[in-house]
PDB file of N, CA and C in Angstrom:
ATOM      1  N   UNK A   1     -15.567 -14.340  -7.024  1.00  0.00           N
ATOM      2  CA  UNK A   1     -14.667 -13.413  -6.351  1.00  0.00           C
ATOM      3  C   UNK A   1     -15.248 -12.005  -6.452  1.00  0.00           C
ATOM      4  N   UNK A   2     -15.107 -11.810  -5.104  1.00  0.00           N
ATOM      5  CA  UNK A   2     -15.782 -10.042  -5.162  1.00  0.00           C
ATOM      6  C   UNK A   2     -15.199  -8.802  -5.725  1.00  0.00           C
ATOM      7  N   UNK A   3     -15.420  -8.267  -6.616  1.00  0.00           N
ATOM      8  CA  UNK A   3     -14.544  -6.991  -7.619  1.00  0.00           C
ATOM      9  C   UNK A   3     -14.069  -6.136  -6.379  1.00  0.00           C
ATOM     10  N   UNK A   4     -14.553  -6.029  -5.459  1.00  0.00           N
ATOM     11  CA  UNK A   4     -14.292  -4.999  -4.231  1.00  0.00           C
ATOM     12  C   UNK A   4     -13.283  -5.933  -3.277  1.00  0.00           C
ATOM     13  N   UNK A   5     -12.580  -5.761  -2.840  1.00  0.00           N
ATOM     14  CA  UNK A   5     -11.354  -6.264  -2.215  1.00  0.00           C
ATOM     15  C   UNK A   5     -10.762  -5.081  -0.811  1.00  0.00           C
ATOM     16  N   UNK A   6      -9.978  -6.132  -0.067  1.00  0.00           N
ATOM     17  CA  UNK A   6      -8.963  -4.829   0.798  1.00  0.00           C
ATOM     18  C   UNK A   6      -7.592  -5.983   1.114  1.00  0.00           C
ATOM     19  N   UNK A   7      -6.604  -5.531   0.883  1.00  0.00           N
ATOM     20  CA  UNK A   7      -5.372  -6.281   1.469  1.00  0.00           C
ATOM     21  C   UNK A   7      -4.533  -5.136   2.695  1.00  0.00           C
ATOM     22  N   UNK A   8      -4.006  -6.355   3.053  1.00  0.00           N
ATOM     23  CA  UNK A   8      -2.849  -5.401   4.503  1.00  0.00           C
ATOM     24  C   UNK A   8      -1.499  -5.565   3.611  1.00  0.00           C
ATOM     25  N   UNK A   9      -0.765  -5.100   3.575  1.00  0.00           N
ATOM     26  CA  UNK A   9       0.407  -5.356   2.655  1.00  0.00           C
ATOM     27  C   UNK A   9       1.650  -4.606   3.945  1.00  0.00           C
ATOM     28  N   UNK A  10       2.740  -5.241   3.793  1.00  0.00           N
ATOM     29  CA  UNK A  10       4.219  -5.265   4.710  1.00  0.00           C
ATOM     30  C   UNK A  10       4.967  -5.286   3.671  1.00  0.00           C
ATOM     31  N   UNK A  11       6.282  -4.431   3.591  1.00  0.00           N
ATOM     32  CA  UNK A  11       7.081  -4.057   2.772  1.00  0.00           C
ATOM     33  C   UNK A  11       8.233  -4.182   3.656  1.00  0.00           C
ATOM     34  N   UNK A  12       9.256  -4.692   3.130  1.00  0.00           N
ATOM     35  CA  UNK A  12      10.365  -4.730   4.165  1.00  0.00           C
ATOM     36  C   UNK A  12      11.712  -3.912   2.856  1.00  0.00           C
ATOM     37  N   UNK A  13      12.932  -3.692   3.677  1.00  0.00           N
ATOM     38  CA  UNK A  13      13.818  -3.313   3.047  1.00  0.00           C
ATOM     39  C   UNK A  13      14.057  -1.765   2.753  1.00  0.00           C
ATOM     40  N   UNK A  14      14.861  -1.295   1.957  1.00  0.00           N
ATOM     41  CA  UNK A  14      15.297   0.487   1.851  1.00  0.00           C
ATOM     42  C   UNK A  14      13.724   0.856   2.078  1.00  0.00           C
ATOM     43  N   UNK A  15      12.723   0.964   2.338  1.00  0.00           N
ATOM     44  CA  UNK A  15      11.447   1.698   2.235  1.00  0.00           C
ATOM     45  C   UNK A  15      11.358   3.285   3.291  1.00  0.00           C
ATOM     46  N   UNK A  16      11.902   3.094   3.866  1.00  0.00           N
ATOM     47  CA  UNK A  16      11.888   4.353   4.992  1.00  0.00           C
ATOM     48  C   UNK A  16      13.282   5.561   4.412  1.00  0.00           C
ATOM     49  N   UNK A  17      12.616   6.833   4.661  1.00  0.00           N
ATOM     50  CA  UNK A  17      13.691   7.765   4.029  1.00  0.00           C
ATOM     51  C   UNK A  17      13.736   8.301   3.106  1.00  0.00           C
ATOM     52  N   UNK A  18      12.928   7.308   2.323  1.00  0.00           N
ATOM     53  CA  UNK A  18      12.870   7.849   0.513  1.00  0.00           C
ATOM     54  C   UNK A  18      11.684   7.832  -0.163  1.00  0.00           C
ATOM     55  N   UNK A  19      10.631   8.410   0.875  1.00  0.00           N
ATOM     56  CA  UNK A  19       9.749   8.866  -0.015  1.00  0.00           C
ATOM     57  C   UNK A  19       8.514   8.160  -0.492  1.00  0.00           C
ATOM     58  N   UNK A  20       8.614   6.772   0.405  1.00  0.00           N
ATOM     59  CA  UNK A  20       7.981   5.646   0.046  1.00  0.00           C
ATOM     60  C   UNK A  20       6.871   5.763   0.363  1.00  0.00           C
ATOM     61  N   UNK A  21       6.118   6.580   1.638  1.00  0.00           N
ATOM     62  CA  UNK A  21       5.019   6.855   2.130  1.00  0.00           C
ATOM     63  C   UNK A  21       4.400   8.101   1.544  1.00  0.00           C
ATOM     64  N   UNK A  22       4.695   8.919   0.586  1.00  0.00           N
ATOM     65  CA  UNK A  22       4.138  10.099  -0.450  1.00  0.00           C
ATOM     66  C   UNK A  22       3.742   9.003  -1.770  1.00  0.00           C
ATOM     67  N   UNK A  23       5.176   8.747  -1.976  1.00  0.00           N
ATOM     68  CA  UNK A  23       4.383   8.309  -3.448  1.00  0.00           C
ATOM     69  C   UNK A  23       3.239   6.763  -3.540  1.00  0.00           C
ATOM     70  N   UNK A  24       3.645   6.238  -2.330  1.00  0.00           N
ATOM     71  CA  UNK A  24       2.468   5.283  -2.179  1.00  0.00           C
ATOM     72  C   UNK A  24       1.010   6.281  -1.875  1.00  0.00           C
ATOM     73  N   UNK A  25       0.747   6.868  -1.052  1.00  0.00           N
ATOM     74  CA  UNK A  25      -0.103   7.831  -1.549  1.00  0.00           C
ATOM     75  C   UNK A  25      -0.819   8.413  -2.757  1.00  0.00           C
ATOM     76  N   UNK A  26       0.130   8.473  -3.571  1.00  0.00           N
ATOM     77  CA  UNK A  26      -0.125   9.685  -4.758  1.00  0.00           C
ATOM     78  C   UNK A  26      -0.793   7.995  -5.708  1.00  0.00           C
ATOM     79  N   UNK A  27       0.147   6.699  -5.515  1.00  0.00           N
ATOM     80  CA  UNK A  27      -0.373   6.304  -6.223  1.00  0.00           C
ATOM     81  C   UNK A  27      -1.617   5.480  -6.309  1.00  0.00           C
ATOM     82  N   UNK A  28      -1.913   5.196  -4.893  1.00  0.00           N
ATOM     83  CA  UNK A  28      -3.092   4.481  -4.209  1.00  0.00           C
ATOM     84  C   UNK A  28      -3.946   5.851  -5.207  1.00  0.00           C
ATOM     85  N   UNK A  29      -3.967   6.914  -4.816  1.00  0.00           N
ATOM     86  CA  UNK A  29      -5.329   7.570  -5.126  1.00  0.00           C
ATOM     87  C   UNK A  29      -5.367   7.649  -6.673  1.00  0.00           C
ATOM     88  N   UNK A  30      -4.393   7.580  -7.759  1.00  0.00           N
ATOM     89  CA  UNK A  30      -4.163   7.592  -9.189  1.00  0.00           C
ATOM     90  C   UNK A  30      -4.430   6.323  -9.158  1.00  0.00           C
ATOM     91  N   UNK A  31      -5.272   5.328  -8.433  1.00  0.00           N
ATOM     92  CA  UNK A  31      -5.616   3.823  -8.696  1.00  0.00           C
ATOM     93  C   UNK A  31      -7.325   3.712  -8.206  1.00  0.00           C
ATOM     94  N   UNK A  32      -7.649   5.099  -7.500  1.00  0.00           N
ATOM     95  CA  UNK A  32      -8.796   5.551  -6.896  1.00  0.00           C
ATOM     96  C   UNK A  32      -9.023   4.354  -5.764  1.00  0.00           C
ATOM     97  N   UNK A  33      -7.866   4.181  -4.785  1.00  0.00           N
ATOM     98  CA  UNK A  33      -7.624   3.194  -3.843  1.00  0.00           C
ATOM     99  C   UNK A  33      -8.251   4.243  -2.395  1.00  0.00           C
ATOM    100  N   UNK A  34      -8.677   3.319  -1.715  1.00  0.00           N
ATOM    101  CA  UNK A  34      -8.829   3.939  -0.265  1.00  0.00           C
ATOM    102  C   UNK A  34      -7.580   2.958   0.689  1.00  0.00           C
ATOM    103  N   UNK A  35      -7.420   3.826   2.148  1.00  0.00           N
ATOM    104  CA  UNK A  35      -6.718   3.371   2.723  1.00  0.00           C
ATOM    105  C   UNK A  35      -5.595   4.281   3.706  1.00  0.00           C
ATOM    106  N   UNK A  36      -4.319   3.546   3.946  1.00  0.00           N
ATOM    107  CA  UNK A  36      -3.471   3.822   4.793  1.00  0.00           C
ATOM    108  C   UNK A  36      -2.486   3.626   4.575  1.00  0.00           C
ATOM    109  N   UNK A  37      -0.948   4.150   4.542  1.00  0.00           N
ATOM    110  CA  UNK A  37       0.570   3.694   5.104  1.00  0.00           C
ATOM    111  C   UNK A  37       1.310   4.582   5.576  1.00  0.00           C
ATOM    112  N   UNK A  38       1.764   3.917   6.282  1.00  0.00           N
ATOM    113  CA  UNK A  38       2.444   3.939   7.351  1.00  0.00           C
ATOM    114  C   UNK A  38       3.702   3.633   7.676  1.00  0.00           C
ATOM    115  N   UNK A  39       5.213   4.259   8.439  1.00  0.00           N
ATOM    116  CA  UNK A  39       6.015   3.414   8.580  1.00  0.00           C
ATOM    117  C   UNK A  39       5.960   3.091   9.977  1.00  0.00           C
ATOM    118  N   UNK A  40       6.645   1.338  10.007  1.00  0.00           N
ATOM    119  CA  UNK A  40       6.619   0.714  11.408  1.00  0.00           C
ATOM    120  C   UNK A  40       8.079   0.806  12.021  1.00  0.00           C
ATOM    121  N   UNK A  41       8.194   1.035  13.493  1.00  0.00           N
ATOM    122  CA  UNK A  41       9.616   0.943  14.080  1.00  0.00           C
ATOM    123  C   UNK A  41      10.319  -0.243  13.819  1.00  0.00           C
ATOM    124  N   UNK A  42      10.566  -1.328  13.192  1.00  0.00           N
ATOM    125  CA  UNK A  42      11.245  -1.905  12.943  1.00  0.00           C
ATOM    126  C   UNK A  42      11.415  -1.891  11.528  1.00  0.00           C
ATOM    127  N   UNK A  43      11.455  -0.734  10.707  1.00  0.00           N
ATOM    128  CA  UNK A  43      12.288  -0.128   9.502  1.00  0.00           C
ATOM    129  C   UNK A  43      10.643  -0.511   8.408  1.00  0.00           C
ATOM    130  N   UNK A  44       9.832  -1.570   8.330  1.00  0.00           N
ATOM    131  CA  UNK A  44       9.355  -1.886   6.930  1.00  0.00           C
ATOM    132  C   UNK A  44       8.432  -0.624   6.915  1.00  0.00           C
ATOM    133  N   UNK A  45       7.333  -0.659   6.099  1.00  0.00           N
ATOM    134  CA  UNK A  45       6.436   0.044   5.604  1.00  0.00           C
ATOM    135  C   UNK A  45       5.226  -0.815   5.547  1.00  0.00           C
ATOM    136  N   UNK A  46       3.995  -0.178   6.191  1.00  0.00           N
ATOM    137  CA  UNK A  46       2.510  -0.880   6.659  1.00  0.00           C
ATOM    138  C   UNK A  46       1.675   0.024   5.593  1.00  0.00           C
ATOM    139  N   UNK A  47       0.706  -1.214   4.869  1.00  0.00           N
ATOM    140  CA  UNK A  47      -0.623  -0.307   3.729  1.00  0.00           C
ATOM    141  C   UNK A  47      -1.685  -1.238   4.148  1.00  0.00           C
ATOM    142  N   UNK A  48      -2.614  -0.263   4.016  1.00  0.00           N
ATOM    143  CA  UNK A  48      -3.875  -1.136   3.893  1.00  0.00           C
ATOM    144  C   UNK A  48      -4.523  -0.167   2.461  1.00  0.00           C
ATOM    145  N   UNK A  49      -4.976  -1.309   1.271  1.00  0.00           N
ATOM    146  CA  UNK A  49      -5.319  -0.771   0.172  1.00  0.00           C
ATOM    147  C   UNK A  49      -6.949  -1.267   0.305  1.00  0.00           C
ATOM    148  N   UNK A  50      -7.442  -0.406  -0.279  1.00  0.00           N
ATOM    149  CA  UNK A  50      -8.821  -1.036  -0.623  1.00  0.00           C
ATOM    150  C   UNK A  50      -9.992  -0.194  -1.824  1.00  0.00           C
ATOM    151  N   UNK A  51     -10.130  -1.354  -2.285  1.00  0.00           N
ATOM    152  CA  UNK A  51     -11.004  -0.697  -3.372  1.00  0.00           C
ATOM    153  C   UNK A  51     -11.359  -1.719  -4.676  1.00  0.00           C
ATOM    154  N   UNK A  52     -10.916  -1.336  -5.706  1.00  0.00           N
ATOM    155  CA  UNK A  52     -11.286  -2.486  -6.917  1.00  0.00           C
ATOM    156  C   UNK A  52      -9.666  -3.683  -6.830  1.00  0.00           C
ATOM    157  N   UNK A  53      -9.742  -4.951  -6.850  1.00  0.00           N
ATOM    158  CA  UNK A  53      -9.288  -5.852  -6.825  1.00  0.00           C
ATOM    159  C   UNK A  53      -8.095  -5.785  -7.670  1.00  0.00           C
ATOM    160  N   UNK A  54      -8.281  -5.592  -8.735  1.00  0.00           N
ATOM    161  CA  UNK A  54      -7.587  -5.069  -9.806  1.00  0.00           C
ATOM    162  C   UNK A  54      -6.365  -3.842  -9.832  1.00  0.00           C
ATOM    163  N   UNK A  55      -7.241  -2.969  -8.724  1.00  0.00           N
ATOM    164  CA  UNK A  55      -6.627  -1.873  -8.556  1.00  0.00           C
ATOM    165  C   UNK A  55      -5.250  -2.256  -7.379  1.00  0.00           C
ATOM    166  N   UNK A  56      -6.135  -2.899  -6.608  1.00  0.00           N
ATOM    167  CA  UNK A  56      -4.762  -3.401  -5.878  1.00  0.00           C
ATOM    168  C   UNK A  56      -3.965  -3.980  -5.955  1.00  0.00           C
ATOM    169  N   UNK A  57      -4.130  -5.043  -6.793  1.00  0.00           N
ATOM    170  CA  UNK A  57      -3.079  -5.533  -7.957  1.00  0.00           C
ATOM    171  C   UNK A  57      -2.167  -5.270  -8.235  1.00  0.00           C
ATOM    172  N   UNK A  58      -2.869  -4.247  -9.074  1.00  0.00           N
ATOM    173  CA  UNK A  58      -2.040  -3.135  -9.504  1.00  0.00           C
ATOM    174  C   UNK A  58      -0.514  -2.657  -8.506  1.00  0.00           C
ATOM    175  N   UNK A  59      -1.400  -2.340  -7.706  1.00  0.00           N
ATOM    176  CA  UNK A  59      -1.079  -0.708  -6.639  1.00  0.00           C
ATOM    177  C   UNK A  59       0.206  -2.366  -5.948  1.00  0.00           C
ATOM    178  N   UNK A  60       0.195  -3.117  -5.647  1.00  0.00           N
ATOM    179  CA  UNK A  60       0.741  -4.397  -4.669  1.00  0.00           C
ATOM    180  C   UNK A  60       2.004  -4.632  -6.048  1.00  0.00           C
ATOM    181  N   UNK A  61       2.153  -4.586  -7.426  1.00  0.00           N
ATOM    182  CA  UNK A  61       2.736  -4.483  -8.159  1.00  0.00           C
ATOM    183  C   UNK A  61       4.342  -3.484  -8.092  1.00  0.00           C
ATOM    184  N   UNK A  62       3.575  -2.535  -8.036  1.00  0.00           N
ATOM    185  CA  UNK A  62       3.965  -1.070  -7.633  1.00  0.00           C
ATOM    186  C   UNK A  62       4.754  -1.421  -6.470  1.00  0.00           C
ATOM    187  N   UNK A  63       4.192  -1.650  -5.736  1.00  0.00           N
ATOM    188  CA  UNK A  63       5.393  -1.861  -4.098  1.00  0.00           C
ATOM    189  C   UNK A  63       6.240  -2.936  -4.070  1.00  0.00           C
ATOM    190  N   UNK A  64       6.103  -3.817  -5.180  1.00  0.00           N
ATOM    191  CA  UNK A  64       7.641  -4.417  -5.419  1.00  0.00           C
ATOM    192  C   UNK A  64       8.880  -3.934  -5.675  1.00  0.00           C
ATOM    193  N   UNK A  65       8.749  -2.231  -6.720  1.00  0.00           N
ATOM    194  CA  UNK A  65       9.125  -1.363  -6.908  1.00  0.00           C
ATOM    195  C   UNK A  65      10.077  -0.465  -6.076  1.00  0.00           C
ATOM    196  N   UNK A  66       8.651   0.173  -6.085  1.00  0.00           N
ATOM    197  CA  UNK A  66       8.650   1.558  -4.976  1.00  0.00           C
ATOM    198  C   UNK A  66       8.868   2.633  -6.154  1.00  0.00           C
ATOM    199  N   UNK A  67       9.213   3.609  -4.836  1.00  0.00           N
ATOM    200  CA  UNK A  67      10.132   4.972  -5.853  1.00  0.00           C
ATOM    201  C   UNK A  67      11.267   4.691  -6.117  1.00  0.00           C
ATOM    202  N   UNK A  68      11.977   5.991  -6.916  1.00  0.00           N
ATOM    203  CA  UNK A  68      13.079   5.312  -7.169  1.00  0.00           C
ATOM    204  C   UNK A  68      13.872   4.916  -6.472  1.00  0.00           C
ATOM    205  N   UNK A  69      14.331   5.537  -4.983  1.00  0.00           N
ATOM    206  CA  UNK A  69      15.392   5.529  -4.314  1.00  0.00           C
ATOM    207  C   UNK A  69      15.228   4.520  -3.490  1.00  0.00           C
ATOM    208  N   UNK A  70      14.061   3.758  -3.254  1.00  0.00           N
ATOM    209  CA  UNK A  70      13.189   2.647  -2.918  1.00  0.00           C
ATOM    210  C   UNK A  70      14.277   1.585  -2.919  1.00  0.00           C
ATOM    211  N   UNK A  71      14.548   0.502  -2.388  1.00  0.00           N
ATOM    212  CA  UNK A  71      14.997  -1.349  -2.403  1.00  0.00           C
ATOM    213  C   UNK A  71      14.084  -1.897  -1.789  1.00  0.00           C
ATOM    214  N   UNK A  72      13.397  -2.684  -2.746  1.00  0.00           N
ATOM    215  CA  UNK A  72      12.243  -3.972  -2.182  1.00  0.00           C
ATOM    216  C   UNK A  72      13.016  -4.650  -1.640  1.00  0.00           C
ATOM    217  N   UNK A  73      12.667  -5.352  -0.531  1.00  0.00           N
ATOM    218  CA  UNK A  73      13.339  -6.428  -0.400  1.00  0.00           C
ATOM    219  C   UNK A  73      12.421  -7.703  -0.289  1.00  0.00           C
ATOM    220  N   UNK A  74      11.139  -7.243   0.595  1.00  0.00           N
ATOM    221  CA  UNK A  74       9.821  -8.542   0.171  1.00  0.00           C
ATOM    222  C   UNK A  74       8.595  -7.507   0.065  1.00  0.00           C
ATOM    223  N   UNK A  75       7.349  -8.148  -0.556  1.00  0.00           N
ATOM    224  CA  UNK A  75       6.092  -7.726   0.064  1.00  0.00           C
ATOM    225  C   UNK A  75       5.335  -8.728   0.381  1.00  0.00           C
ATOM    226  N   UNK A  76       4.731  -7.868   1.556  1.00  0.00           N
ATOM    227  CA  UNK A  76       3.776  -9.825   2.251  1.00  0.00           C
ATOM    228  C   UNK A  76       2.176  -9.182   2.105  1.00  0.00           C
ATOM    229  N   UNK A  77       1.739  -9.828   1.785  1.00  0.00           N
ATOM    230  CA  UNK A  77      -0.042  -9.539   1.420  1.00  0.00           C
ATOM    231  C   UNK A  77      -0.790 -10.379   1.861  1.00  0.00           C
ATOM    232  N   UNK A  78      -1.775  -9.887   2.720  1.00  0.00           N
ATOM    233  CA  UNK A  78      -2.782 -10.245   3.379  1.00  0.00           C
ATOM    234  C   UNK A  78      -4.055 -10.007   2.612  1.00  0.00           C
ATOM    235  N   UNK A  79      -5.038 -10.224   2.062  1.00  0.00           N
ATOM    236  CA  UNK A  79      -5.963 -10.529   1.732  1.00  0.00           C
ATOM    237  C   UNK A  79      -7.246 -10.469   2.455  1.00  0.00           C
ATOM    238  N   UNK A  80      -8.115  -9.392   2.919  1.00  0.00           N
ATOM    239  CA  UNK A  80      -9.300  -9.498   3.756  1.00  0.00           C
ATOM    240  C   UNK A  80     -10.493  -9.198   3.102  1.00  0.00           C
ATOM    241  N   UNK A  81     -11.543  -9.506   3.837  1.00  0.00           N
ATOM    242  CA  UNK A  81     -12.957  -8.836   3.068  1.00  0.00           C
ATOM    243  C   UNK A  81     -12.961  -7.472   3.283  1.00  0.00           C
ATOM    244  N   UNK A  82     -13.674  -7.214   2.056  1.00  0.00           N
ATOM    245  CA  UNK A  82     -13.844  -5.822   2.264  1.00  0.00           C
ATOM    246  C   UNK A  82     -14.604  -4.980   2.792  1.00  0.00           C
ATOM    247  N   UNK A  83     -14.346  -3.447   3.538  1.00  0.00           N
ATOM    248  CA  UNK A  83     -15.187  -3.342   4.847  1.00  0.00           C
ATOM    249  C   UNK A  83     -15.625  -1.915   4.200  1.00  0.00           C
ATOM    250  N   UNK A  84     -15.343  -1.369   3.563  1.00  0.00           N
ATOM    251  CA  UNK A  84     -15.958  -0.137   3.053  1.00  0.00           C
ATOM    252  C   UNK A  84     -15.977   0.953   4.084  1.00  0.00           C
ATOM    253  N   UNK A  85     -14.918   1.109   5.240  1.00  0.00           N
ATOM    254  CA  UNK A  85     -15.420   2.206   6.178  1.00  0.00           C
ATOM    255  C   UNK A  85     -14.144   3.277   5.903  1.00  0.00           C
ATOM    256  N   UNK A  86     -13.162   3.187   4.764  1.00  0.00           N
ATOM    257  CA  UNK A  86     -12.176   4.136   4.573  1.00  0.00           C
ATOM    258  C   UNK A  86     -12.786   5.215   3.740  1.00  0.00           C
ATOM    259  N   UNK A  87     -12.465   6.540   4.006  1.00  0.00           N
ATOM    260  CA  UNK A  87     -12.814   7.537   2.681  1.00  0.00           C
ATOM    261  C   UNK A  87     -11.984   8.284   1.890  1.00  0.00           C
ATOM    262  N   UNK A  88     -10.567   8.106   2.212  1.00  0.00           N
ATOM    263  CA  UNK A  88      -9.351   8.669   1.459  1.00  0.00           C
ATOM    264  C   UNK A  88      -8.404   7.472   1.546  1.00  0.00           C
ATOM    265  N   UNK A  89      -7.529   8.104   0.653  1.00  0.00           N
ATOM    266  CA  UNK A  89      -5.811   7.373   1.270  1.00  0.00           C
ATOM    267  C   UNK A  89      -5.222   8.237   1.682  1.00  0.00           C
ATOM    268  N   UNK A  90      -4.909   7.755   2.924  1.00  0.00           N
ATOM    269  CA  UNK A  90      -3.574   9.080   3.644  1.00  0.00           C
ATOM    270  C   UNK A  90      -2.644   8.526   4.392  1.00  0.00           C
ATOM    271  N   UNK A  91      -1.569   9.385   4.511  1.00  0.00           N
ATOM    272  CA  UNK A  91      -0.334   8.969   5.624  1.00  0.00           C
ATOM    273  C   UNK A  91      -0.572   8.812   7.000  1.00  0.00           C
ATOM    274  N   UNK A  92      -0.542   7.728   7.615  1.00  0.00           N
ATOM    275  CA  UNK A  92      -0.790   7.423   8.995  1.00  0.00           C
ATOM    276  C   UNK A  92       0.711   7.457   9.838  1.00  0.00           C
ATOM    277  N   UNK A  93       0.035   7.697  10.569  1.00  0.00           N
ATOM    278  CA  UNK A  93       1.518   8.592  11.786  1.00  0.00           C
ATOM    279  C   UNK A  93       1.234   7.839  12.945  1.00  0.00           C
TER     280      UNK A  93
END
């Protein structure tokens, strides 16, 4: 298994409103994650993480969570090879 990884991850439930797209941010990069999220018009929340395997783990842990004001209700994870063409994590609009 390759230490370098990227997943697509879908978050459904309270995620929009509260903050869910900052602190996924703050924490992707405190995981030294590259990537994206995003919210989608039908309420969930869209990430693409990538970086150490582990880290996303991690970080896919975390979004069971959220922030506080956050309600998980699922997360769905996709699993891809990794493509190395991201150079930050940021909020996609």
């Amino acid at each position: 298994m390759s230490e370098q990884a990227r997943a697509q991850v879908l978050i459904s439930g309270r995620v929009q409103g509260v903050f869910f797209r900052a602190h996924t941010r703050d924490q992707a990069r405190a995981r030294g994650l590259k990537g994206w999220v995003k919210n989608l018009p039908d309420g969930r929340v869209a990430a693409v993480f990538e970086g150490k395997r582990s880290a996303i783990e991690d970080m896919i842990g975390w979004c069971h969570k959220g922030p506080p004001y956050a309600s998980v209700d699922e997360v769905l994870v996709n699993w891809q090879p990794y493509q190395g063409d991201l150079d930050d994590f940021r909020i996609a609009y």
